[in-house]
N, C-alpha and C. Protein backbone atom coordinates (compact mmCIF):
# COMPACT_ATOMS: atom_id res chain seq x y z
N UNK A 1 0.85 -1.17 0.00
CA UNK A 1 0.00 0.00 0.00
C UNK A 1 0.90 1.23 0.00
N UNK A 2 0.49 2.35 -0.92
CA UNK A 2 1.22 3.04 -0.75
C UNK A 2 0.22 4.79 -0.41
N UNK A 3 0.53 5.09 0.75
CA UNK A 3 -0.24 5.74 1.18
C UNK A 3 1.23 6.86 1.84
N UNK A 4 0.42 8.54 2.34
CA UNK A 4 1.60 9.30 2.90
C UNK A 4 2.07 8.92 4.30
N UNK A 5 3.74 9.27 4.46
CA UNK A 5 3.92 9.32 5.96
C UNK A 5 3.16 8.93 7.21
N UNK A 6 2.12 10.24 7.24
CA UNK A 6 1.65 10.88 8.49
C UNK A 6 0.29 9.83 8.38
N UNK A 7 0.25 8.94 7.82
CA UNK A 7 -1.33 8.43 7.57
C UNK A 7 -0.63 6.85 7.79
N UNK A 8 0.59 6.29 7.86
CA UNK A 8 0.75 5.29 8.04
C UNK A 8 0.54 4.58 9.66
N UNK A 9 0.67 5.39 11.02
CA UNK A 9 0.41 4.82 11.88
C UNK A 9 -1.51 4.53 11.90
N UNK A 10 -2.44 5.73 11.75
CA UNK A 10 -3.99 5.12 11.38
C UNK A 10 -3.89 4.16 10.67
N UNK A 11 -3.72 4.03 9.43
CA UNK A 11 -3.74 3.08 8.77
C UNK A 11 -3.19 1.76 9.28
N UNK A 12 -2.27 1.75 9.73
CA UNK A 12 -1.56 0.38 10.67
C UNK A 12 -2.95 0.23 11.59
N UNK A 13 -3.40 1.58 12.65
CA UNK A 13 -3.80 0.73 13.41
C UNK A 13 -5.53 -0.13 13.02
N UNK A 14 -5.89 0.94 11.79
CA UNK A 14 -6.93 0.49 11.56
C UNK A 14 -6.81 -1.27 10.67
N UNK A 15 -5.83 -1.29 10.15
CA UNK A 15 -5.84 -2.50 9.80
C UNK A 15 -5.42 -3.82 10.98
N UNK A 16 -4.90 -3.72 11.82
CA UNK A 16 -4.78 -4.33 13.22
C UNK A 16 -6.42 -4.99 13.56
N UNK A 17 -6.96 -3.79 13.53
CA UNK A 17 -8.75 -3.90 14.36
C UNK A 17 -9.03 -4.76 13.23
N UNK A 18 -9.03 -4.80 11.66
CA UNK A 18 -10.07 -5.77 11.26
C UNK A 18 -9.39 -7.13 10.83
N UNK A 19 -8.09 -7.36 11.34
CA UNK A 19 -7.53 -8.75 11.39
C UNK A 19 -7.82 -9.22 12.48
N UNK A 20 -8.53 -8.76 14.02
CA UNK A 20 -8.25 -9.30 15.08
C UNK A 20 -9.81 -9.54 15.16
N UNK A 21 -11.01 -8.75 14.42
CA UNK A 21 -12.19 -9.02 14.61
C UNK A 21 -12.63 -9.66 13.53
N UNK A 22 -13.71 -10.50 14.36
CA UNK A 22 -14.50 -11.31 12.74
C UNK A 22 -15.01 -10.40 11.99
N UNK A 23 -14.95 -11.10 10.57
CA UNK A 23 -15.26 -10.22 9.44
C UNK A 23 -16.91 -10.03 9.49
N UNK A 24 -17.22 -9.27 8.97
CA UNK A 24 -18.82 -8.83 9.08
C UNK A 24 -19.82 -9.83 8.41
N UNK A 25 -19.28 -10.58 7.17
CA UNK A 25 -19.94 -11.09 6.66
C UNK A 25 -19.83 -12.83 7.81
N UNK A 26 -19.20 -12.99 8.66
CA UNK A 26 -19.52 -13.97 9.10
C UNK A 26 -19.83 -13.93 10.88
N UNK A 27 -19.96 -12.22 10.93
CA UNK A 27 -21.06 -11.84 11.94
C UNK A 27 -22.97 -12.17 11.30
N UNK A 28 -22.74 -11.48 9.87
CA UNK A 28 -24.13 -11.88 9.53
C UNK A 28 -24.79 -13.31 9.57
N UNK A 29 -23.61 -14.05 9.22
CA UNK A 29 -23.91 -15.47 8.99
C UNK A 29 -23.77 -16.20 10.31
N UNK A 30 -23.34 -15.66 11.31
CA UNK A 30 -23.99 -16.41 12.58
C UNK A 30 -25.13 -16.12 12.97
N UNK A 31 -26.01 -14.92 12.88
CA UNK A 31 -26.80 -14.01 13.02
C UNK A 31 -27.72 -14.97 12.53
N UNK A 32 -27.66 -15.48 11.00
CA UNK A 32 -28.75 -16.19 10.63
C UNK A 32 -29.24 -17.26 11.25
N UNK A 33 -28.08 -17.82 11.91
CA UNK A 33 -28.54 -19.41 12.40
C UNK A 33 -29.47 -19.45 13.57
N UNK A 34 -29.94 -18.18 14.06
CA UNK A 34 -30.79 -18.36 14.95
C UNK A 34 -32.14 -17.61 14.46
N UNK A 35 -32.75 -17.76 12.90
CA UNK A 35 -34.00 -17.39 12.39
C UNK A 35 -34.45 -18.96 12.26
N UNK A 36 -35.64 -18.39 12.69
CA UNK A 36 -36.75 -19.48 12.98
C UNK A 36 -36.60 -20.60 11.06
N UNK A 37 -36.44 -20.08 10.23
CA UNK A 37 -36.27 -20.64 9.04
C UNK A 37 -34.96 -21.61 9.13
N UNK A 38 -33.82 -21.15 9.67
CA UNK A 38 -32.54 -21.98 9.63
C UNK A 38 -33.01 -23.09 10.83
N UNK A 39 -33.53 -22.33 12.02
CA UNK A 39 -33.54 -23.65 12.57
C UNK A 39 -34.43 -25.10 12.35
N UNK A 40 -35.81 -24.60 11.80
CA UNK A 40 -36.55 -25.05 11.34
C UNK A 40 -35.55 -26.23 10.47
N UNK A 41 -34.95 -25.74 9.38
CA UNK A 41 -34.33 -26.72 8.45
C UNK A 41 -32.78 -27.98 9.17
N UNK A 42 -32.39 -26.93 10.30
CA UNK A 42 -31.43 -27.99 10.83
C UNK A 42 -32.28 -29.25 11.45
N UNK A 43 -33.62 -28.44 12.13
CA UNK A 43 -34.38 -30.20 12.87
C UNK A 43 -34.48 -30.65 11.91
N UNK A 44 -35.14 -30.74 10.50
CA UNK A 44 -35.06 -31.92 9.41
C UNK A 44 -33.80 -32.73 9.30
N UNK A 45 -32.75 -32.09 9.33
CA UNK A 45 -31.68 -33.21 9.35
C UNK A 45 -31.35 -33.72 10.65
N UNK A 46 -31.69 -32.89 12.01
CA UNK A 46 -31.59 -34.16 13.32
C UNK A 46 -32.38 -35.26 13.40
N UNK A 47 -34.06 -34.66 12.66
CA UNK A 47 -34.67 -35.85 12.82
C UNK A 47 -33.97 -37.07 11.43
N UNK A 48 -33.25 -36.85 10.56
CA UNK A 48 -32.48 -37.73 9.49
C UNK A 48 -31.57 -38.55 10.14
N UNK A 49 -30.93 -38.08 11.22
CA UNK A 49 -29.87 -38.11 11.87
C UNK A 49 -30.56 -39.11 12.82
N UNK A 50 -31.66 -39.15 13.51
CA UNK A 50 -32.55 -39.47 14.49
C UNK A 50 -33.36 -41.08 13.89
N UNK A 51 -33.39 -41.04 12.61
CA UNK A 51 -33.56 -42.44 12.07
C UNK A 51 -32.84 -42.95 11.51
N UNK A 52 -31.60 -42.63 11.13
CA UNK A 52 -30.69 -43.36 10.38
C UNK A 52 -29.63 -43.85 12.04
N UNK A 53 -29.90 -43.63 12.88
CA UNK A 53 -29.23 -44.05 14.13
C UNK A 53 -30.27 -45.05 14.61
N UNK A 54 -31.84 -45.30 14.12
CA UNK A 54 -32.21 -46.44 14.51
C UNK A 54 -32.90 -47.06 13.70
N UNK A 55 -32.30 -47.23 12.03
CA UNK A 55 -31.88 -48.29 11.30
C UNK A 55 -30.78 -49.12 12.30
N UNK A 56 -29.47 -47.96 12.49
CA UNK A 56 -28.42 -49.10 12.43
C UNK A 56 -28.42 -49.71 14.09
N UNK A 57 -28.77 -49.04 14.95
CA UNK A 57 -29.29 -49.56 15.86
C UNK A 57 -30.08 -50.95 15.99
N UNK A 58 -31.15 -51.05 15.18
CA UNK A 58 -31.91 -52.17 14.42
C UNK A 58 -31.18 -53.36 13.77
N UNK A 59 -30.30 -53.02 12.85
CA UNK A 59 -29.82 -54.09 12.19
C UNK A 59 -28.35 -54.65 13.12
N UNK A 60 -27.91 -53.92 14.11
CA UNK A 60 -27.00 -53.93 15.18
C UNK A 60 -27.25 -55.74 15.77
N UNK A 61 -28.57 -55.06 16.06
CA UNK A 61 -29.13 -55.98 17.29
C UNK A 61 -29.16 -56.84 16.17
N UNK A 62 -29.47 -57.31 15.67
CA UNK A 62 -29.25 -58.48 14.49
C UNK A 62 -28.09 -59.31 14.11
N UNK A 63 -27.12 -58.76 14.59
CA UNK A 63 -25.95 -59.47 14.42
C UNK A 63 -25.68 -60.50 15.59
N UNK A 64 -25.72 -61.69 15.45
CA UNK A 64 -25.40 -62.52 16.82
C UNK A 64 -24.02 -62.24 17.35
N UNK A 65 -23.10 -61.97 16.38
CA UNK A 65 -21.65 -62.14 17.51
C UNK A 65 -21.54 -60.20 18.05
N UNK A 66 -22.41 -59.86 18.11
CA UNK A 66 -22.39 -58.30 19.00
C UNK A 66 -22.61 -58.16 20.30
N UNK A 67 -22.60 -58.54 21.58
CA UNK A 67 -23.28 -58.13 22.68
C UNK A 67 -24.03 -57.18 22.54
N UNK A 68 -25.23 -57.04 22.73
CA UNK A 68 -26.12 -56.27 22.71
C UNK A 68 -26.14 -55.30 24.19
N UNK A 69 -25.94 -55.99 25.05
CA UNK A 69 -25.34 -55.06 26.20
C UNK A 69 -24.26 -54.25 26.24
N UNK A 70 -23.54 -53.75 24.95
CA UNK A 70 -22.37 -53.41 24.40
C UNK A 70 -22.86 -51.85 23.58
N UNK A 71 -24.37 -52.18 22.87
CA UNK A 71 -24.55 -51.17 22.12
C UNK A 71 -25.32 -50.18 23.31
N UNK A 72 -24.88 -48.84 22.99
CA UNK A 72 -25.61 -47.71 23.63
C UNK A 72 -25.76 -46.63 22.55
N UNK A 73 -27.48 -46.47 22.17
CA UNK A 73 -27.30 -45.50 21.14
C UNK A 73 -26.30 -44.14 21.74
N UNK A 74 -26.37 -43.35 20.76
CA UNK A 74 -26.00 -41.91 21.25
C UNK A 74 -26.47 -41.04 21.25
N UNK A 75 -26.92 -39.69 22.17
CA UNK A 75 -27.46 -38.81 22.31
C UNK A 75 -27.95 -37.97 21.50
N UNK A 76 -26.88 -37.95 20.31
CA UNK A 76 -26.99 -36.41 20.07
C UNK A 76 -28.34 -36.44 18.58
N UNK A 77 -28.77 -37.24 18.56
CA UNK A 77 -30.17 -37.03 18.14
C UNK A 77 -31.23 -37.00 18.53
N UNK A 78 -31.05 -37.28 20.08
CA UNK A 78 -32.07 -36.81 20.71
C UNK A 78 -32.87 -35.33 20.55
N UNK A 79 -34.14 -34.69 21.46
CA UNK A 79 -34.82 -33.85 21.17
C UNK A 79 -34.95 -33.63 22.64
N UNK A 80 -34.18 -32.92 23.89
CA UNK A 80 -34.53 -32.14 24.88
C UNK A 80 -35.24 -31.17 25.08
C-alpha cells in the first residue's frame, strides 16, 4: 500500500482492528442461524440423523456375535 507518511500509523492501526475481529460477513452469517427458518431446516436433518441411528441400531441388534449389552445409542439425536 502506498499511502503518505503521516497516515501510516492510522492506517496500521486500523488495519490491526479488522484482522483481530471477525469479518462482518460472518457476523451476519452467525446471526442467521438463529431465524426461525434456519432452525426449522437444521431439525429436518436431526430428525435424518434421528432415524438413520435407529436403522443401524436395528440391524445392530441383528448381528449374533455383538453383545447387545455393548450397544448404547447416542445422544446427540435426541430432542430435549
Amino acid at each position: 500500500m502506498i499511502i503518505p507518511d503521516h497516515l501510516i500509523h492510522p492506517i496500521n492501526s486500523l488495519q490491526q482492528n479488522m484482522f483481530i475481529n471477525a469479518p462482518t460477513i460472518s457476523q451476519t452469517a452467525a446471526l442467521k442461524c438463529w431465524d426461525d427458518d434456519t432452525i426449522a431446516e437444521l431439525e429436518t436433518h436431526v430428525e435424518n440423523y434421528r432415524k438413520s441411528r435407529s436403522i443401524i441400531l436395528a440391524e445392530l441388534a441383528k448381528i449374533p456375535e455383538i453383545d447387545k449389552k455393548n450397544i448404547a445409542p447416542a445422544d446427540g439425536g435426541c430432542k430435549y
